[in-house]
N, C-alpha and C. Protein backbone atom coordinates (compact mmCIF):
# COMPACT_ATOMS: atom_id res chain seq x y z
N UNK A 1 -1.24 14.81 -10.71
CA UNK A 1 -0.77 16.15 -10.39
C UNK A 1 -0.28 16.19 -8.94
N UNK A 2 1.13 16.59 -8.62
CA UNK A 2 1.26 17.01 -7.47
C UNK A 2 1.08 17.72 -6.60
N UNK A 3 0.68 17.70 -5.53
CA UNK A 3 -0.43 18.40 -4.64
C UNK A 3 0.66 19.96 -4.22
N UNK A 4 0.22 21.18 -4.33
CA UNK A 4 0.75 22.78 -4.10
C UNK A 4 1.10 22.22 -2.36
N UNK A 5 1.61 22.84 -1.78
CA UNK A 5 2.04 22.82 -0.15
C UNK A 5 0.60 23.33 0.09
N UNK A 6 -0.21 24.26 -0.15
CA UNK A 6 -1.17 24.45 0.51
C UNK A 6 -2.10 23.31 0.53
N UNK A 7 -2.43 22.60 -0.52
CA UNK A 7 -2.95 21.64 -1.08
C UNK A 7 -2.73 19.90 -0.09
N UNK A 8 -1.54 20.12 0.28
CA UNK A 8 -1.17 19.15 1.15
C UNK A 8 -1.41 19.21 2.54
N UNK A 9 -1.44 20.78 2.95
CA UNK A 9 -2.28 21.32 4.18
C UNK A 9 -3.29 20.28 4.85
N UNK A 10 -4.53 20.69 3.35
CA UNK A 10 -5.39 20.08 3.73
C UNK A 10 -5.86 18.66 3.26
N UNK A 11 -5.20 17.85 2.64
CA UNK A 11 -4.86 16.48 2.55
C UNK A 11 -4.53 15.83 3.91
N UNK A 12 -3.49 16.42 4.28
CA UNK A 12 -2.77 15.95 5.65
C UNK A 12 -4.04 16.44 6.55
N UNK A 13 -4.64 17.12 6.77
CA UNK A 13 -5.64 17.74 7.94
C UNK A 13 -6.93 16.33 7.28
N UNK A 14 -7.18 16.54 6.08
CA UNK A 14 -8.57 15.62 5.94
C UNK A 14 -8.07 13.69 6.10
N UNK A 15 -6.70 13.30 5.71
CA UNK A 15 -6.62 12.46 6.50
C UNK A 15 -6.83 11.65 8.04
N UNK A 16 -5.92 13.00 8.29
CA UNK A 16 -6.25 12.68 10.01
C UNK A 16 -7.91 12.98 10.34
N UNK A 17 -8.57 13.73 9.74
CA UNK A 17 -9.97 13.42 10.09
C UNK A 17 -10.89 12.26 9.99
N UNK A 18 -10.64 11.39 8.67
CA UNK A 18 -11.46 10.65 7.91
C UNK A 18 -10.30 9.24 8.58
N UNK A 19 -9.43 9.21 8.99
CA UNK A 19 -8.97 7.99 9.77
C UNK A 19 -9.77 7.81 11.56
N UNK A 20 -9.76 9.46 11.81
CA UNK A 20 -10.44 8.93 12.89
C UNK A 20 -12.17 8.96 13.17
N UNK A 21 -12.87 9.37 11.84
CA UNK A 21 -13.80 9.24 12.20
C UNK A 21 -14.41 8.74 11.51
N UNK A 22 -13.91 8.45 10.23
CA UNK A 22 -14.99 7.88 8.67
C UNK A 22 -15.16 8.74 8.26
N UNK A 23 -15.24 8.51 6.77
CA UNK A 23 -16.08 9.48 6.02
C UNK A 23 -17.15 9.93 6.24
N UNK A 24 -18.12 8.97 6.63
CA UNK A 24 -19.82 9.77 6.94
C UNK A 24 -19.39 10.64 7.99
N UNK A 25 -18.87 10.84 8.98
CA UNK A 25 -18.77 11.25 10.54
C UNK A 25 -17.81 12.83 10.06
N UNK A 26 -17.24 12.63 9.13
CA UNK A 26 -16.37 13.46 8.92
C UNK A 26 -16.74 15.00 9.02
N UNK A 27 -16.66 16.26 9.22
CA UNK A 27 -16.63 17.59 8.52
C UNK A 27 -15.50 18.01 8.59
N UNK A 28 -16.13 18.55 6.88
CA UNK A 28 -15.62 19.42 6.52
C UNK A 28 -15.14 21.07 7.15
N UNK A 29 -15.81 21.27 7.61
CA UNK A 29 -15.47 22.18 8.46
C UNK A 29 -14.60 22.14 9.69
N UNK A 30 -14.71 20.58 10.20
CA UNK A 30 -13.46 20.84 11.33
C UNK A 30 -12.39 20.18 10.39
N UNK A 31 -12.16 19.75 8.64
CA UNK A 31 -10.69 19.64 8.61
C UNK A 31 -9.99 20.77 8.38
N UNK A 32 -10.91 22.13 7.51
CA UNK A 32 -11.28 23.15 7.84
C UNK A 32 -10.36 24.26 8.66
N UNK A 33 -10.75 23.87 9.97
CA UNK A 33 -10.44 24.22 11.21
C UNK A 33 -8.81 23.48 11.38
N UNK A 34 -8.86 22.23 11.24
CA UNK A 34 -7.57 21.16 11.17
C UNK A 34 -6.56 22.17 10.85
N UNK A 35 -6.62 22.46 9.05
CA UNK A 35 -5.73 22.92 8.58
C UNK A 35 -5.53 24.31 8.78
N UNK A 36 -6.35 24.95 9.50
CA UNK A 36 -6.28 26.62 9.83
C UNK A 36 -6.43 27.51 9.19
N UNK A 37 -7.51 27.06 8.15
CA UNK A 37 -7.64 28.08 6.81
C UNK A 37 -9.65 28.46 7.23
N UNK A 38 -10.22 29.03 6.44
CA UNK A 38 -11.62 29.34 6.66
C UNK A 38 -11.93 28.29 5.87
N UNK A 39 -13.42 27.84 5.71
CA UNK A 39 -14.08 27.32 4.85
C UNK A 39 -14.12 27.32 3.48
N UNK A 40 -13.91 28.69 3.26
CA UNK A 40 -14.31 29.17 1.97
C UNK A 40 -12.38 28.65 1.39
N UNK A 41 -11.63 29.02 2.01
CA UNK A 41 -9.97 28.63 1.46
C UNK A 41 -10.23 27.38 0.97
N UNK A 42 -10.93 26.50 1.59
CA UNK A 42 -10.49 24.97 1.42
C UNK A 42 -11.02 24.77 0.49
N UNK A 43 -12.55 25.57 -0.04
CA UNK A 43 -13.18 25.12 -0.96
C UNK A 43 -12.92 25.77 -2.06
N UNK A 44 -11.92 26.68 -2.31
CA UNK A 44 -11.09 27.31 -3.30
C UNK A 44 -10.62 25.78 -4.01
N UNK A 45 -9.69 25.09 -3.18
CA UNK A 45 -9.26 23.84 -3.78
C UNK A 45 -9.81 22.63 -3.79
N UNK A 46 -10.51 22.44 -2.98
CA UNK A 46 -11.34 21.19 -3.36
C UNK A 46 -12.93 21.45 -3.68
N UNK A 47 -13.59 21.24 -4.31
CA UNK A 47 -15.24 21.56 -4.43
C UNK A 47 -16.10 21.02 -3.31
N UNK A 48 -15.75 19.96 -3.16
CA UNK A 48 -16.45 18.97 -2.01
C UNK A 48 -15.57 18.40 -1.13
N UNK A 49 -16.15 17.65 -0.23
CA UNK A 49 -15.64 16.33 0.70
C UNK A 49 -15.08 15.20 -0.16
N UNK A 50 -16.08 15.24 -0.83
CA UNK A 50 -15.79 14.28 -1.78
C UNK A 50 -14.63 14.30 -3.08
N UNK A 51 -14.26 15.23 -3.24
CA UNK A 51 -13.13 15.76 -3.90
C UNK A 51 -11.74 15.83 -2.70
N UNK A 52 -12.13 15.79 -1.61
CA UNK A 52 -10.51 15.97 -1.06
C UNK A 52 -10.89 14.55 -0.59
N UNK A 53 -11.62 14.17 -0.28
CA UNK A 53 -11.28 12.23 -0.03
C UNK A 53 -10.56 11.81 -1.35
N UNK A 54 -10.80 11.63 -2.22
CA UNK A 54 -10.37 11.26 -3.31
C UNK A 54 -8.82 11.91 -3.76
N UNK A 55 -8.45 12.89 -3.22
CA UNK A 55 -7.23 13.69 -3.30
C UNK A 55 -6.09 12.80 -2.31
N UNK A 56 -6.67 13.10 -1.26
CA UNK A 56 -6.07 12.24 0.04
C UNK A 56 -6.09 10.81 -0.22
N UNK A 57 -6.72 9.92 -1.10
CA UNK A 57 -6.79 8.63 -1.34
C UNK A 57 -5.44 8.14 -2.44
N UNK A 58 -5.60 9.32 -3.47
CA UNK A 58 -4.51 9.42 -4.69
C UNK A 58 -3.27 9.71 -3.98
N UNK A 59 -3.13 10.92 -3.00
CA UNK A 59 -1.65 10.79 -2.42
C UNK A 59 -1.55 10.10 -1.37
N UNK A 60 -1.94 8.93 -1.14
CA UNK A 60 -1.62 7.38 -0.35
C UNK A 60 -0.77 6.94 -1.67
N UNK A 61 -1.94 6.53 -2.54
CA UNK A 61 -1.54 5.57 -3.66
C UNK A 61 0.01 6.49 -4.02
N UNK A 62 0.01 7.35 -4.68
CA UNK A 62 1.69 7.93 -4.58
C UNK A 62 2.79 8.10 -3.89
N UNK A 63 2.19 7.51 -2.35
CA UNK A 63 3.12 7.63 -1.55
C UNK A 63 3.48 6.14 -1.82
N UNK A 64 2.80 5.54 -1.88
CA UNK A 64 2.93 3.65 -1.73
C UNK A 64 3.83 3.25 -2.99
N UNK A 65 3.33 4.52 -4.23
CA UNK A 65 4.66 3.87 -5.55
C UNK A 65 5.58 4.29 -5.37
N UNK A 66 5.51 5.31 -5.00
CA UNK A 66 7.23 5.60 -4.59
C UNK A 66 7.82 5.03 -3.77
N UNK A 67 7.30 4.66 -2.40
CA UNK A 67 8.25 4.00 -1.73
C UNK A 67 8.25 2.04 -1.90
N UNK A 68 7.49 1.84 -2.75
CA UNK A 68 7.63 0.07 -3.60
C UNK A 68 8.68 0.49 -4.91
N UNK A 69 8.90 1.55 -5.51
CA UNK A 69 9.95 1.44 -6.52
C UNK A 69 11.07 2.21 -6.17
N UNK A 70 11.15 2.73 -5.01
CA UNK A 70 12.38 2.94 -4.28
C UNK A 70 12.94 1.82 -4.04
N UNK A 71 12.28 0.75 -3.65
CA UNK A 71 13.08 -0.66 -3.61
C UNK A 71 13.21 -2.10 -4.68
N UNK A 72 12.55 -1.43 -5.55
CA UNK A 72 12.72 -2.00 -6.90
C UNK A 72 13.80 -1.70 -7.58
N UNK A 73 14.13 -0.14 -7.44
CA UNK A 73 14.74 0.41 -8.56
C UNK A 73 16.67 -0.41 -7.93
N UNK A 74 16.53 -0.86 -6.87
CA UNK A 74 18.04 -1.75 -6.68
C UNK A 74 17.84 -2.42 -6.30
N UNK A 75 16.93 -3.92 -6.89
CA UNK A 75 16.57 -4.73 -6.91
C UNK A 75 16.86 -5.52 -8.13
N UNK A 76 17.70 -5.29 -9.25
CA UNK A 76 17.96 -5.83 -10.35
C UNK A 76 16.90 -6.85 -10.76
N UNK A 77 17.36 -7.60 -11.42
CA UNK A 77 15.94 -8.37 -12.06
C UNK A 77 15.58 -9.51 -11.81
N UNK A 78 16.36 -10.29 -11.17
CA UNK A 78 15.91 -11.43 -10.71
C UNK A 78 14.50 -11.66 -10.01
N UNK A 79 13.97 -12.41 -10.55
CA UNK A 79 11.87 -12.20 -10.04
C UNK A 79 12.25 -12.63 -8.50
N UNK A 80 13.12 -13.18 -7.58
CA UNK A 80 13.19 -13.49 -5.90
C UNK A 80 13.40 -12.55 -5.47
N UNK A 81 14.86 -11.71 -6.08
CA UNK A 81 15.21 -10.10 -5.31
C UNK A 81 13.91 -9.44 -5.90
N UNK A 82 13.28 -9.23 -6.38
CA UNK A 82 12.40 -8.41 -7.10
C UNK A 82 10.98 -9.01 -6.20
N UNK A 83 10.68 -9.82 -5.76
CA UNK A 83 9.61 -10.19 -5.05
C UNK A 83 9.75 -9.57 -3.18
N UNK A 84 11.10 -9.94 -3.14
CA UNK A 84 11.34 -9.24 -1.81
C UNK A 84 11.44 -8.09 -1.68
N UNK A 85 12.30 -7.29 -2.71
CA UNK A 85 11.90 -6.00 -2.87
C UNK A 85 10.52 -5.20 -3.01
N UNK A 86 9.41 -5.90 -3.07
CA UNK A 86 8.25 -5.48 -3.11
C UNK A 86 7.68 -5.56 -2.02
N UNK A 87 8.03 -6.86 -1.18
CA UNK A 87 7.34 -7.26 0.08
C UNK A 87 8.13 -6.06 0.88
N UNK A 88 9.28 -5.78 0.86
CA UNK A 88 9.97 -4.67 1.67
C UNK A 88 9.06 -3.01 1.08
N UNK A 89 9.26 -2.88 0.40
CA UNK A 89 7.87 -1.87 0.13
C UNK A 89 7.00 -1.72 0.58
N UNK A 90 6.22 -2.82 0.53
CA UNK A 90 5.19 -2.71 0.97
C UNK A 90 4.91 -2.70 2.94
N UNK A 91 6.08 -3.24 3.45
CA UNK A 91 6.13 -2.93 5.04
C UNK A 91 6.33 -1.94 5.40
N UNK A 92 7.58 -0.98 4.20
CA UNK A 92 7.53 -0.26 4.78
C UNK A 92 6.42 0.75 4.53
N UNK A 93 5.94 0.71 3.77
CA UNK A 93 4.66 1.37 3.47
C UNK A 93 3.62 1.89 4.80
N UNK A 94 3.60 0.42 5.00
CA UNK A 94 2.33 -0.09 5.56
C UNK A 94 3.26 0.61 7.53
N UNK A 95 4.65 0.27 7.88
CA UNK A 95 4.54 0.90 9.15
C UNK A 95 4.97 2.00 8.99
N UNK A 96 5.73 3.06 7.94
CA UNK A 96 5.95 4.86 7.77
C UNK A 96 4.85 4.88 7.80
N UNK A 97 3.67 4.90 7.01
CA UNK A 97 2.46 5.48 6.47
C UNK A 97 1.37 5.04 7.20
N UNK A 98 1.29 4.60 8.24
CA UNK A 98 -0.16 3.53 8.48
C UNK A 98 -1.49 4.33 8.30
N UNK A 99 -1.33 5.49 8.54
CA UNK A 99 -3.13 5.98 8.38
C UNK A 99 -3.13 6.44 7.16
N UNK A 100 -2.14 6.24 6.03
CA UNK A 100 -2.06 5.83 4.64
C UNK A 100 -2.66 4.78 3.84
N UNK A 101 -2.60 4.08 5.01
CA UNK A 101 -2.91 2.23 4.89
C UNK A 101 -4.39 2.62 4.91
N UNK A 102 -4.73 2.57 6.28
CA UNK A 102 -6.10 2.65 7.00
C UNK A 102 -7.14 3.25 6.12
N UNK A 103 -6.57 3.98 5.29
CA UNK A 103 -7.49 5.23 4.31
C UNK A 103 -7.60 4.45 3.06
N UNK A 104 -6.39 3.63 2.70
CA UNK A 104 -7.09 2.86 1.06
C UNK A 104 -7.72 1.81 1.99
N UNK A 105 -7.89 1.41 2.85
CA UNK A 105 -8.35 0.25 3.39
C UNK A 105 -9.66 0.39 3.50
N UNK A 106 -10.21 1.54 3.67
CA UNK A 106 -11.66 1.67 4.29
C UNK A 106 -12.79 2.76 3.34
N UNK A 107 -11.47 3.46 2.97
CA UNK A 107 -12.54 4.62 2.87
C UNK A 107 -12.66 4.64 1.18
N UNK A 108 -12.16 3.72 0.14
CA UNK A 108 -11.92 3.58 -1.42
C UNK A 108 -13.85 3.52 -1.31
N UNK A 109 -14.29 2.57 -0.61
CA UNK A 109 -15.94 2.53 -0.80
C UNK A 109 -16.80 3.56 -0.60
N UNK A 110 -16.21 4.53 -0.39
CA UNK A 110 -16.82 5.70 0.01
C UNK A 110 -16.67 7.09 -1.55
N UNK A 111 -15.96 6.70 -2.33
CA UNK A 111 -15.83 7.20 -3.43
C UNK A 111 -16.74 7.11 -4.02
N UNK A 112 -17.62 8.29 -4.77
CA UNK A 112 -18.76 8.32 -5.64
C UNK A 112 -18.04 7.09 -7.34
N UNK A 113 -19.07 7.02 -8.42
CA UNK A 113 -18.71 6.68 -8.87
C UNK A 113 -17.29 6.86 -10.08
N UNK A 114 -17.46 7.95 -10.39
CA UNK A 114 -16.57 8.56 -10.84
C UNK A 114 -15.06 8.75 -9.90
N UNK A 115 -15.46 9.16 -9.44
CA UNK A 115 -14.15 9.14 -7.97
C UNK A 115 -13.23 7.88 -7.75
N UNK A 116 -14.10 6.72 -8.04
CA UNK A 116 -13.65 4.83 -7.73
C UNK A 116 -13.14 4.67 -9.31
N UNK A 117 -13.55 5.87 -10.31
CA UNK A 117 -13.18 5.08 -11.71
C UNK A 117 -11.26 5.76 -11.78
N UNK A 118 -11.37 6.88 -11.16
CA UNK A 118 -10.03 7.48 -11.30
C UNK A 118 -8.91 6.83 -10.15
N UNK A 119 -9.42 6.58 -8.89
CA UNK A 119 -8.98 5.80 -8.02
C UNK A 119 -8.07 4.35 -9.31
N UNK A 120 -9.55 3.58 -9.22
CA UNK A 120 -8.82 2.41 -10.09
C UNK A 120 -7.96 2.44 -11.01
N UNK A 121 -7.99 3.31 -11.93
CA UNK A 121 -6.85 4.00 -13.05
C UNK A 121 -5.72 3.86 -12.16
N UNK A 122 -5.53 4.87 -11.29
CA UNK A 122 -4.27 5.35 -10.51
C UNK A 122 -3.60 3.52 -9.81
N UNK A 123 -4.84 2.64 -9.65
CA UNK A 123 -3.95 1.41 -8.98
C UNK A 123 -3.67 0.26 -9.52
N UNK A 124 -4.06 0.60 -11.15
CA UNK A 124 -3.44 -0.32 -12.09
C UNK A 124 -2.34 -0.72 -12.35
N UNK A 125 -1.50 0.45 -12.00
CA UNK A 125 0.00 0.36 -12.12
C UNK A 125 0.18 -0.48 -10.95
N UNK A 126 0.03 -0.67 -9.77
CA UNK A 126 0.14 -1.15 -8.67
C UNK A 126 0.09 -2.70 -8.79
N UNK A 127 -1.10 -3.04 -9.00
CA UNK A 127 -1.14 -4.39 -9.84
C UNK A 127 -0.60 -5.36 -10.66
N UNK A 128 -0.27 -4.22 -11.82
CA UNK A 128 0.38 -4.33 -12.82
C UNK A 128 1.82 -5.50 -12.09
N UNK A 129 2.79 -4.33 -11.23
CA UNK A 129 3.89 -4.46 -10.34
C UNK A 129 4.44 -5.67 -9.91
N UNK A 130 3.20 -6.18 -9.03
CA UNK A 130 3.24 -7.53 -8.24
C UNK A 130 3.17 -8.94 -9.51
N UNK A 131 1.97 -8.44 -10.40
CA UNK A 131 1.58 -9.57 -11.66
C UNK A 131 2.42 -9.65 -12.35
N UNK A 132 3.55 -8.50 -13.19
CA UNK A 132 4.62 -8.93 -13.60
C UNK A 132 6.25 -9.62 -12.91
N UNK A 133 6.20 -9.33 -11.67
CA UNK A 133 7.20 -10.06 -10.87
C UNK A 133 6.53 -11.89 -10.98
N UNK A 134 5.65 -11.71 -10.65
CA UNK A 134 4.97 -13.47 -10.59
C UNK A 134 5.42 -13.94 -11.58
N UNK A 135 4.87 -12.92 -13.19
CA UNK A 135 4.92 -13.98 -14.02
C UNK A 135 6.10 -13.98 -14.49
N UNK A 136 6.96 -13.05 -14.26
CA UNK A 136 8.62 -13.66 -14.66
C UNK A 136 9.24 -14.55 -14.07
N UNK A 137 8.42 -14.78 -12.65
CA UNK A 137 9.19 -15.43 -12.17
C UNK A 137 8.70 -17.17 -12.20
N UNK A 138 7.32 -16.92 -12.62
CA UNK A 138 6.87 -18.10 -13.28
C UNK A 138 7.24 -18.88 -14.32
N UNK A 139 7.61 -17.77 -15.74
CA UNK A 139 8.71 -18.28 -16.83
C UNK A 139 10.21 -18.69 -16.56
N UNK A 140 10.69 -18.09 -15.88
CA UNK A 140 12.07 -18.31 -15.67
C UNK A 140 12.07 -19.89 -14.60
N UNK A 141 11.13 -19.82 -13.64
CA UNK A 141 11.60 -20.87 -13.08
C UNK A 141 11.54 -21.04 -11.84
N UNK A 142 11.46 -19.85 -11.08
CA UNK A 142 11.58 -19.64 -9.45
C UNK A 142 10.62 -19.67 -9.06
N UNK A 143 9.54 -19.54 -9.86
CA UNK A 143 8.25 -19.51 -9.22
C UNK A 143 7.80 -20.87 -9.69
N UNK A 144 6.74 -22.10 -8.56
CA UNK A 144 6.10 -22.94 -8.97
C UNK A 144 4.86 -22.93 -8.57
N UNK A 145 4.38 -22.50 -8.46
CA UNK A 145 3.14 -22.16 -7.79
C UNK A 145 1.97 -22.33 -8.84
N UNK A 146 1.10 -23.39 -9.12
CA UNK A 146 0.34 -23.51 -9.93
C UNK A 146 -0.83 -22.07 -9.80
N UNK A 147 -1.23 -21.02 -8.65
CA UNK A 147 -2.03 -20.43 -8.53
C UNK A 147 -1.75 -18.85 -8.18
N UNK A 148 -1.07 -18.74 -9.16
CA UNK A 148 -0.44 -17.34 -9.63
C UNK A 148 -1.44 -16.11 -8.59
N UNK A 149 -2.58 -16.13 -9.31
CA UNK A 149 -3.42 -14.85 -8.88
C UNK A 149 -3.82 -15.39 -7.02
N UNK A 150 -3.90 -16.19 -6.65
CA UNK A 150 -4.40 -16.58 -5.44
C UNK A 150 -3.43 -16.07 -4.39
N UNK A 151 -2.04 -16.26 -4.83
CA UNK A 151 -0.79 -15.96 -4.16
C UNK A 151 -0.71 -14.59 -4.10
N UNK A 152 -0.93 -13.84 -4.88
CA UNK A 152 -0.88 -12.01 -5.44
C UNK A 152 -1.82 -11.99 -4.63
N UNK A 153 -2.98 -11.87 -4.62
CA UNK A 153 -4.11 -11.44 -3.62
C UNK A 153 -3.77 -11.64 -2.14
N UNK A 154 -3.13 -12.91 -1.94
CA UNK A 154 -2.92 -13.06 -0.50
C UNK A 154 -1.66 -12.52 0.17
N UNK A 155 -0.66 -12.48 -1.18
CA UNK A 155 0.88 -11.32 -0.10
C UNK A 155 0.61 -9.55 -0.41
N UNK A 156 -0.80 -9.16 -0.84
CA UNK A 156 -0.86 -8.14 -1.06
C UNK A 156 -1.84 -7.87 0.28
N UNK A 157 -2.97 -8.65 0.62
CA UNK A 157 -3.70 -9.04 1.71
C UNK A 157 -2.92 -9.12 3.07
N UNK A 158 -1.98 -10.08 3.01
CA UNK A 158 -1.39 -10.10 4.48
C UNK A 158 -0.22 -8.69 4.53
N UNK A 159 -0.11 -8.23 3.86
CA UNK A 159 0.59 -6.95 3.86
C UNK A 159 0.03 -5.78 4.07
N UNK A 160 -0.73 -5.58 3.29
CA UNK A 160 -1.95 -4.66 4.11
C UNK A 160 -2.50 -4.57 5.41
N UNK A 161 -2.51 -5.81 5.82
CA UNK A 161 -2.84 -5.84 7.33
C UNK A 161 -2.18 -5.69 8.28
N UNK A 162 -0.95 -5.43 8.11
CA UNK A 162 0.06 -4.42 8.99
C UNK A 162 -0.32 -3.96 9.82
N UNK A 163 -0.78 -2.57 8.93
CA UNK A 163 -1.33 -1.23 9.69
C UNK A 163 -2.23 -1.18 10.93
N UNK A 164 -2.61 -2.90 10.61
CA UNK A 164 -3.67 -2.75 11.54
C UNK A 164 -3.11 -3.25 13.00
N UNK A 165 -1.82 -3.71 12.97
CA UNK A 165 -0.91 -4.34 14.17
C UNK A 165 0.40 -3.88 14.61
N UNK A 166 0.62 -2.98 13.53
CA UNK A 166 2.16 -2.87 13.69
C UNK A 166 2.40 -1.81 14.97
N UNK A 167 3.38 -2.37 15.45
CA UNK A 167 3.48 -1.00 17.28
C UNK A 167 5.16 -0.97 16.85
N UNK A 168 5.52 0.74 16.45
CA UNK A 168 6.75 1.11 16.55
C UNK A 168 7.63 0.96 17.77
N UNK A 169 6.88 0.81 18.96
CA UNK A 169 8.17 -0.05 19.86
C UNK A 169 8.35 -1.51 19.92
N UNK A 170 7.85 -2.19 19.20
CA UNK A 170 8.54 -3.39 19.08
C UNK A 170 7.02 -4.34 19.58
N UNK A 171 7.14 -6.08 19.39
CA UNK A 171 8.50 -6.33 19.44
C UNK A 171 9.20 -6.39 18.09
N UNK A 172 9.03 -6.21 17.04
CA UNK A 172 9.57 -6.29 15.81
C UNK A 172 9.84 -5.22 14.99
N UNK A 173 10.90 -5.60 14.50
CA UNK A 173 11.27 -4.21 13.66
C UNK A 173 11.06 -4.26 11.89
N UNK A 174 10.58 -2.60 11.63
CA UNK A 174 9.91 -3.14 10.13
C UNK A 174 10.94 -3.76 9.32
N UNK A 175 12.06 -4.30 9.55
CA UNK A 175 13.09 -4.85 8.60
C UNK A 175 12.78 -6.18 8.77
N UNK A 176 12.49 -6.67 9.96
CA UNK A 176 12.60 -7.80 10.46
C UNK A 176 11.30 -8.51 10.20
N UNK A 177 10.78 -7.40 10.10
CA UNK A 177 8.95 -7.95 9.69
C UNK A 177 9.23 -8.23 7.90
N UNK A 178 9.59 -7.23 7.05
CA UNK A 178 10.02 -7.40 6.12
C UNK A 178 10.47 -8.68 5.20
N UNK A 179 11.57 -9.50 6.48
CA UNK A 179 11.89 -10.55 6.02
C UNK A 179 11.48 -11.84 6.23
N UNK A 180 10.40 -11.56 7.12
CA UNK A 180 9.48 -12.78 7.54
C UNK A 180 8.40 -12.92 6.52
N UNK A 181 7.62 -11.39 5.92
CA UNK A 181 6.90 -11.05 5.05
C UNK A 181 7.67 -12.27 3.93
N UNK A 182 8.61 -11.48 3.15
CA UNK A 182 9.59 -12.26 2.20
C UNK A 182 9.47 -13.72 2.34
N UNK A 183 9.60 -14.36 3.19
CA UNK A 183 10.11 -15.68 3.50
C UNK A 183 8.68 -15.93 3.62
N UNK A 184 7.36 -15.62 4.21
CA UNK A 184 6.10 -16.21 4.01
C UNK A 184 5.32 -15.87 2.41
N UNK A 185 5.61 -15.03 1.90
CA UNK A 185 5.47 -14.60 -0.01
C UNK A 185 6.25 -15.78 -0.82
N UNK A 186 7.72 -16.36 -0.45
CA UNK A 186 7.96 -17.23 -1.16
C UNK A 186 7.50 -18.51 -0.81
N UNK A 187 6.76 -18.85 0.19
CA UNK A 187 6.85 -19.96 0.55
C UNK A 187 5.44 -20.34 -0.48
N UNK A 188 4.74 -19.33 -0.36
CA UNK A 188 3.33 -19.48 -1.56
C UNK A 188 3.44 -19.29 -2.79
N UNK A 189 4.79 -18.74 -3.09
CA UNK A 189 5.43 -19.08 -4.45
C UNK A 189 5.68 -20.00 -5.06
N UNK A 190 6.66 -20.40 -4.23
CA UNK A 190 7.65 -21.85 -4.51
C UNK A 190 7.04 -22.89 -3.32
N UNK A 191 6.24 -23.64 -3.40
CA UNK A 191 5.61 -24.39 -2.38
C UNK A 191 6.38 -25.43 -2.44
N UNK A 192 6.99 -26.37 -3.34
CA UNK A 192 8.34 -26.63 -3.03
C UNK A 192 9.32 -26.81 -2.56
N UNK A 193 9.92 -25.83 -2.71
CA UNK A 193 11.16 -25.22 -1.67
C UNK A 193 11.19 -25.24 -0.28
N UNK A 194 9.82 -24.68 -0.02
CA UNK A 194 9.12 -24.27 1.18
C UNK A 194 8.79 -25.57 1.81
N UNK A 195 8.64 -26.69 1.20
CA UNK A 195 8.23 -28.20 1.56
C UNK A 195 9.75 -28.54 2.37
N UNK A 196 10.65 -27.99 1.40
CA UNK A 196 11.92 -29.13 1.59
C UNK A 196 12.43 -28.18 2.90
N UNK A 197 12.15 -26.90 3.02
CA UNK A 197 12.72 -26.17 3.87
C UNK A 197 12.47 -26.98 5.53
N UNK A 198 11.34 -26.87 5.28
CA UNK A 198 10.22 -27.39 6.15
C UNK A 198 11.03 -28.59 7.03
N UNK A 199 11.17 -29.50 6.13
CA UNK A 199 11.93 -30.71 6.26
C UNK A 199 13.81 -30.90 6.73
N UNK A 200 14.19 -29.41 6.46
CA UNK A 200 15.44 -29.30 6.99
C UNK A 200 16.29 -30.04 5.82
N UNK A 201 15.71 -29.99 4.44
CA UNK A 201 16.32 -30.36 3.35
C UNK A 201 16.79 -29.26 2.28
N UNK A 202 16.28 -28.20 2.95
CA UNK A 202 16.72 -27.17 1.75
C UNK A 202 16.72 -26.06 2.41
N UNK A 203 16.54 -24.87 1.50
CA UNK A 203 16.60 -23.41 2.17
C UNK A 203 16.80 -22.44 1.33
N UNK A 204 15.55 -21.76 1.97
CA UNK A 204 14.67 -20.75 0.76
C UNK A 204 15.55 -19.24 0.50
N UNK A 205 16.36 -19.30 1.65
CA UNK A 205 17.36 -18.29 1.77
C UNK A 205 18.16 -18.20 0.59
């Protein structure tokens, strides 16, 4: 469900709280205060803390599919354009959004149980994403990489960790990070390629 403008109020207000202080540290009452509504407003829409963490966690995850199939969707099908197109997603994700980042990064453990079961639902598709680019690109050919899932964990891993470095004045720009991303994702793809590159015999380009 997409969040009402008021609704996003206080999403956007309980973000910026729970990035800078944690969830335990958090109140409710100063996001509360954040968003400029009384107590009682906020709890019109959310029941708990624990209900707008979980709100604010879901519109990360929606911000992150939309902007990974914004660059899918003209990415045609080839599993290489289609792998870079994801790694470009995901940078830019990770430097537009960073306390987007910071929030699935830290605070998913902080979800009661029920809360982590709807979470996970919502990041199946996400998964899904990266595992079917691999394995097409494993059938077809471009991919050689005997260790499919090891590779997925680790360009989803070093991508994530962005947020935790990236400085909008430089020295790098998220395009440029983008294509270094790209070019270190294939190299754990196609280990290969990446050998001969290495060697000034080929080129992954």
């Amino acid at each position: 469900m997409v969040p009402s403008p008021k609704q996003r109020v206080f999403i956007e207000a309980g973000r910026k709280e729970f990035v800078r202080n944690g969830y335990g540290a958090s109140s409710i009452r100063t996001i509360a205060q954040e968003a400029g509504v009384s107590l009682s407003a906020l709890y019109y829409h959310y029941k708990n803390k624990q209900d707008l963490l979980l709100a604010t966690l879901l519109d990360g995850v929606d911000t992150y599919d939309a902007v990974c199939d914004a660059e899918l969707d003209s990415a045609g099908d080839d599993p290489v354009d289609r792998l870079r197109a994801l790694v470009r997603g995901n940078v830019k994700f990770r430097t537009r959004y960073p306390d987007h980042g910071r929030m699935i990064a830290t605070e998913v453990r902080n979800l009661d149980s029920e809360g982590a079961r709807r979470y996970d639902e919502r990041r199946r598709a996400g998964r899904r994403r990266i595992r079917d680019i691999i394995d097409d690109g494993i059938a077809s050919g471009a991919f050689t990489t005997a260790h499919p899932d090891d590779c997925r964990r680790s360009i989803l891993a070093m991508t994530s960790a962005i947020a935790n470095w990236y400085d909008p004045n430089g020295p790098a720009t998220p395009d440029e990070i983008a294509d270094r991303y790209a070019d270190l994702a294939l190299a754990l793809l196609c280990p290969n390629v990446a050998a001969l590159a290495a060697t000034g015999e080929g080129d992954m380009r």
